[in-house]
Protein backbone atom coordinates (compact mmCIF):
# COMPACT_ATOMS: atom_id res chain seq x y z
CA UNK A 1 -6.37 -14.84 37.56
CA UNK A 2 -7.74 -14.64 41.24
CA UNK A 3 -7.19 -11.82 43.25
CA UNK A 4 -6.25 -10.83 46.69
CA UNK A 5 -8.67 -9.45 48.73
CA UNK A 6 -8.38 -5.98 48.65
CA UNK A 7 -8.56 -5.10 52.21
CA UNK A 8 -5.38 -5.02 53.91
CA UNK A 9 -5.26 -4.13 57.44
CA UNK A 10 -2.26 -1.32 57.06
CA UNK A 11 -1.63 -0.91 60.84
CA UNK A 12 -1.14 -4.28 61.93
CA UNK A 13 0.27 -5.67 58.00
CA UNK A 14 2.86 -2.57 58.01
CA UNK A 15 3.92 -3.66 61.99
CA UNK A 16 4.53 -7.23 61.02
CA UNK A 17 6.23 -6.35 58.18
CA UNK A 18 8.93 -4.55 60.54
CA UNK A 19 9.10 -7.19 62.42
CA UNK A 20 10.05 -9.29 59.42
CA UNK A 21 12.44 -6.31 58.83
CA UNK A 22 13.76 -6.14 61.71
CA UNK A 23 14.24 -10.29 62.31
CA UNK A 24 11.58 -10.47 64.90
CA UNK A 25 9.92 -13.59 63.02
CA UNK A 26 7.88 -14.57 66.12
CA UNK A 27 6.12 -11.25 66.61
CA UNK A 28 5.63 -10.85 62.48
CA UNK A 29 4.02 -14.59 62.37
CA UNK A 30 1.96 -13.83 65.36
CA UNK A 31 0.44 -10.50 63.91
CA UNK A 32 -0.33 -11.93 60.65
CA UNK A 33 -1.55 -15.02 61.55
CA UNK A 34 -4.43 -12.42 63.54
CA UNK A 35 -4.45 -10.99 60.40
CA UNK A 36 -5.55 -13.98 57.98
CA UNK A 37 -7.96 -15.50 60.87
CA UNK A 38 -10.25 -13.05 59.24
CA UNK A 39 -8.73 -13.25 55.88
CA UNK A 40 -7.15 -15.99 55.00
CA UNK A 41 -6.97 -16.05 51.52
CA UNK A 42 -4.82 -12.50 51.57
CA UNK A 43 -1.58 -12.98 49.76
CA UNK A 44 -0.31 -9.88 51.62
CA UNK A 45 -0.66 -11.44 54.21
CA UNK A 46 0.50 -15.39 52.82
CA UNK A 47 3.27 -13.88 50.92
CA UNK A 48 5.44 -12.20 54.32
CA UNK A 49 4.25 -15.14 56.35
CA UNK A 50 5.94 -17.39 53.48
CA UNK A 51 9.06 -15.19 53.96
CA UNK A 52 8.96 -15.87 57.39
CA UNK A 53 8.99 -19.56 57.32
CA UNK A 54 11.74 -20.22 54.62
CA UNK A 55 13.84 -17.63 56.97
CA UNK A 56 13.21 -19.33 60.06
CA UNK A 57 13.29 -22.73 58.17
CA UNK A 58 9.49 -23.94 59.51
CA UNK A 59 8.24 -25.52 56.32
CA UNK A 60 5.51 -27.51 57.26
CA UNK A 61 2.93 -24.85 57.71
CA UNK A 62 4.45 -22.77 54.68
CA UNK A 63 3.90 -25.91 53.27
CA UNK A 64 0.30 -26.72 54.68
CA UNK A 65 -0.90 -23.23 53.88
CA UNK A 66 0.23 -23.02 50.19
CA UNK A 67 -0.63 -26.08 49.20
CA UNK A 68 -4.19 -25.08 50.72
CA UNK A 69 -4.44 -21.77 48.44
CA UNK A 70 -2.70 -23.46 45.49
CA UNK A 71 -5.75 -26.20 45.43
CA UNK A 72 -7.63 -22.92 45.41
CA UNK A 73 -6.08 -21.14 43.32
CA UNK A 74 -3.63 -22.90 41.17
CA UNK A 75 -2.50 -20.42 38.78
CA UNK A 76 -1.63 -17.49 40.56
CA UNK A 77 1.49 -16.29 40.77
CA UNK A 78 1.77 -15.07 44.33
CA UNK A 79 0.50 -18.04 45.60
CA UNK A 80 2.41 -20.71 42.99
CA UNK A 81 6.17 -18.71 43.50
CA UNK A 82 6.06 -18.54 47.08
CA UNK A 83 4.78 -22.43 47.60
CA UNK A 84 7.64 -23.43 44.52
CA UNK A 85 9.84 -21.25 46.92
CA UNK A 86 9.31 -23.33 49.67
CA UNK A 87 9.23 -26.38 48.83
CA UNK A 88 12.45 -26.08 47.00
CA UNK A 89 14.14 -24.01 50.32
CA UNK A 90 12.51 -27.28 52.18
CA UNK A 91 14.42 -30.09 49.34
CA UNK A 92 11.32 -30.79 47.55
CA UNK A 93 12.48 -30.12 44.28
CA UNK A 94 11.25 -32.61 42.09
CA UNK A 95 7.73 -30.98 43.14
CA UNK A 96 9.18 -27.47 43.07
CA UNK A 97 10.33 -28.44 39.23
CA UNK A 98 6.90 -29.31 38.73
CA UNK A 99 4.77 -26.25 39.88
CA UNK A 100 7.40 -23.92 38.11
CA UNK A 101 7.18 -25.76 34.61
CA UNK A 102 3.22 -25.72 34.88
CA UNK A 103 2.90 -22.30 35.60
CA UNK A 104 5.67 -20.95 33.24
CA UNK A 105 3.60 -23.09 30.32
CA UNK A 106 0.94 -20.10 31.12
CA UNK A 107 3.41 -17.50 32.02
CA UNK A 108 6.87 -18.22 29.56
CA UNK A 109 7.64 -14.52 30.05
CA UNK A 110 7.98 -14.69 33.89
CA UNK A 111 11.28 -13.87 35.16
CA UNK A 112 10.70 -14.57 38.99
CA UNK A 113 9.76 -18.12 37.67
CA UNK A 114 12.72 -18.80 35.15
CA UNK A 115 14.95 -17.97 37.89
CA UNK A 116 13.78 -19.54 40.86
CA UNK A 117 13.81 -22.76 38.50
CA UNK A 118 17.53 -22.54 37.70
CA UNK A 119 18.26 -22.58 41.38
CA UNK A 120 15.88 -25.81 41.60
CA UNK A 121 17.39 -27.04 38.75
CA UNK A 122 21.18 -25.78 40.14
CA UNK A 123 20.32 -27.90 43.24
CA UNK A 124 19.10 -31.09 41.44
CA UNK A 125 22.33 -30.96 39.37
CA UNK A 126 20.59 -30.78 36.33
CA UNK A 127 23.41 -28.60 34.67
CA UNK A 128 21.87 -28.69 30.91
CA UNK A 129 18.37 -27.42 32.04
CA UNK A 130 20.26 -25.10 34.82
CA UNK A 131 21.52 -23.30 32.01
CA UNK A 132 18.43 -23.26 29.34
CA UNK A 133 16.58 -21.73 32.34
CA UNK A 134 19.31 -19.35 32.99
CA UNK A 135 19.68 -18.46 29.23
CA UNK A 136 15.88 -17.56 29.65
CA UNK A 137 16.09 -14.83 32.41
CA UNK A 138 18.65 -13.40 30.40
CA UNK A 139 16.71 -13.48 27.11
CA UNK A 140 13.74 -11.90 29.29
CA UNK A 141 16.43 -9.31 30.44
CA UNK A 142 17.27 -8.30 26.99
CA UNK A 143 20.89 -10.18 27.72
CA UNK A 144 20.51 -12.31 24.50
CA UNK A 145 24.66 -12.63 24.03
CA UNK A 146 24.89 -14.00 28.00
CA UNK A 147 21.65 -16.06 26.96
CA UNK A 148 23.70 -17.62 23.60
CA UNK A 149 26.70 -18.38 25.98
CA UNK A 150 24.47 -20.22 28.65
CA UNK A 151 22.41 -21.90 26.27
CA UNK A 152 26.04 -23.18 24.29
CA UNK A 153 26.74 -24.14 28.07
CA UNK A 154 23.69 -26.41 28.40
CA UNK A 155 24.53 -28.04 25.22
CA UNK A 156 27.60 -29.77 26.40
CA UNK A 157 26.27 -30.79 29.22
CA UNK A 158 23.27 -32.35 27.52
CA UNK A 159 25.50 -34.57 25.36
CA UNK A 160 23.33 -37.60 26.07
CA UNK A 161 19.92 -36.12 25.30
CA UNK A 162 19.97 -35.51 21.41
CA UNK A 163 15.94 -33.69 21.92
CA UNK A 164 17.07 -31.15 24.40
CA UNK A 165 20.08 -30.74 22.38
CA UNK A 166 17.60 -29.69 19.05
CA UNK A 167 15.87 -27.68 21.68
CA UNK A 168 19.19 -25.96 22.76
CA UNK A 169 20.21 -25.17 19.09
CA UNK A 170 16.63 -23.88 17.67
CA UNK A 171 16.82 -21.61 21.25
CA UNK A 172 20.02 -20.40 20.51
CA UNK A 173 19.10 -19.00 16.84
CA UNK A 174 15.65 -17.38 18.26
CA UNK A 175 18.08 -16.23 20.86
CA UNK A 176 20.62 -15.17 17.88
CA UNK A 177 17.51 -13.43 15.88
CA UNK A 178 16.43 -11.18 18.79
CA UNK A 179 19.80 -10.12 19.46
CA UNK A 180 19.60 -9.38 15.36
CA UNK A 181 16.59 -7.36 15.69
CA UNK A 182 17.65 -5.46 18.81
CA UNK A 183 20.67 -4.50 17.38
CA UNK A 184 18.46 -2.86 14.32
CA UNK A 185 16.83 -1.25 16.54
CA UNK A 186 19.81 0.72 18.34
C-alpha cells in the first residue's frame, strides 16, 4: 500500500485543522492548499481538504483531486474512502458503488467501507444489498444476532433475485456459526 509522505507541516496542518473545527472552511482550504503546493500527494493534507468540500458542498475539486491520487494510487484507503465519500455526498453513486466494491474485494474486513456502502446503497434504494452491507458492519462489530436480523431483512427484499438470495442464506449460517463460536468462547 502507498504511503503518505511523512512530513507534515504541524503548525500550519494543526491551524487549518481548527479552522475546519471551528467552520472557517475558507481559511482551512486556503492553508492547506499552501500546504500540498509543496506536497501534494499528503493525505493529511487531501483527507481535511476532502472534509472541507463535502461540508461546504464544492465537489468538483474534491472530485478533480481524488480522482488524480486514486489514478495514482488506487488502492489506498485514505485516498479510495474519501473520493467514494464524495462522490456519493455529490449523487454519483453508481461510481461510489463501484470504488467501494473494488476496494472491499482487497479489504472485506473494512468497516469504514461496509458502511459508507450501505448509505450508497440506502440512497440508490437498493434495500436487499442496503442490508447485506449493513449485516456486514455488524458481523465486523462482533453484532452477529443484529447481522442475522439484517441479513433475514435483505432476503425479503431480494425476492426477485434467487443468487443474492443463496448468497443471503449461506451469509446468514457463517453469520449463525460465528455467533456459535463466540458464544463458546464466553
Amino acid at each position: 500500500e502507498q504511503k503518505s509522505h511523512a512530513f507534515i507541516e504541524v503548525p500550519m496542518y494543526g491551524l487549518a485543522n481548527a479552522y475546519f473545527k471551528l467552520k472557517e472552511y475558507d481559511k482551512a482550504e486556503k492553508l492547506l492548499m499552501e500546504l500540498l503546493g509543496s506536497d501534494k500527494r499528503n493525505l493529511f493534507y487531501v483527507d481535511v481538504l476532502s472534509d472541507i468540500y463535502i461540508e461546504t458542498k464544492n465537489y468538483a475539486p474534491a472530485i478533480k483531486m481524488l480522482s488524480e491520487l486514486f489514478a495514482l494510487m488506487p488502492n489506498n484507503q485514505v485516498v479510495t474512502l474519501n473520493y467514494a465519500n464524495v462522490l456519493q455526498e455529490s449523487g454519483d453513486y453508481a461510481k461510489a458503488e463501484l470504488l467501494l466494491q473494488d476496494f472491499l474485494i482487497l479489504s472485506p474486513n473494512n468497516f469504514i467501507a461496509h458502511d459508507l456502502l450501505t448509505t450508497v446503497y440506502r440512497k440508490q434504494q437498493k434495500m436487499d444489498l442496503m442490508h447485506i452491507s449493513k449485516a456486514e458492519v455488524y458481523g465486523l462489530m462482533g453484532g452477529y444476532s443484529q447481522a442475522i436480523d439484517e441479513l433475514q431483512s435483505g432476503y425479503k427484499y431480494a425476492s426477485e433475485k434467487p443468487l443474492i438470495r443463496k448468497r443471503i442464506k449461506a451469509r446468514i449460517l457463517q453469520m449463525q456459526e460465528m455467533e456459535e463460536k463466540l458464544k463458546r468462547l464466553n
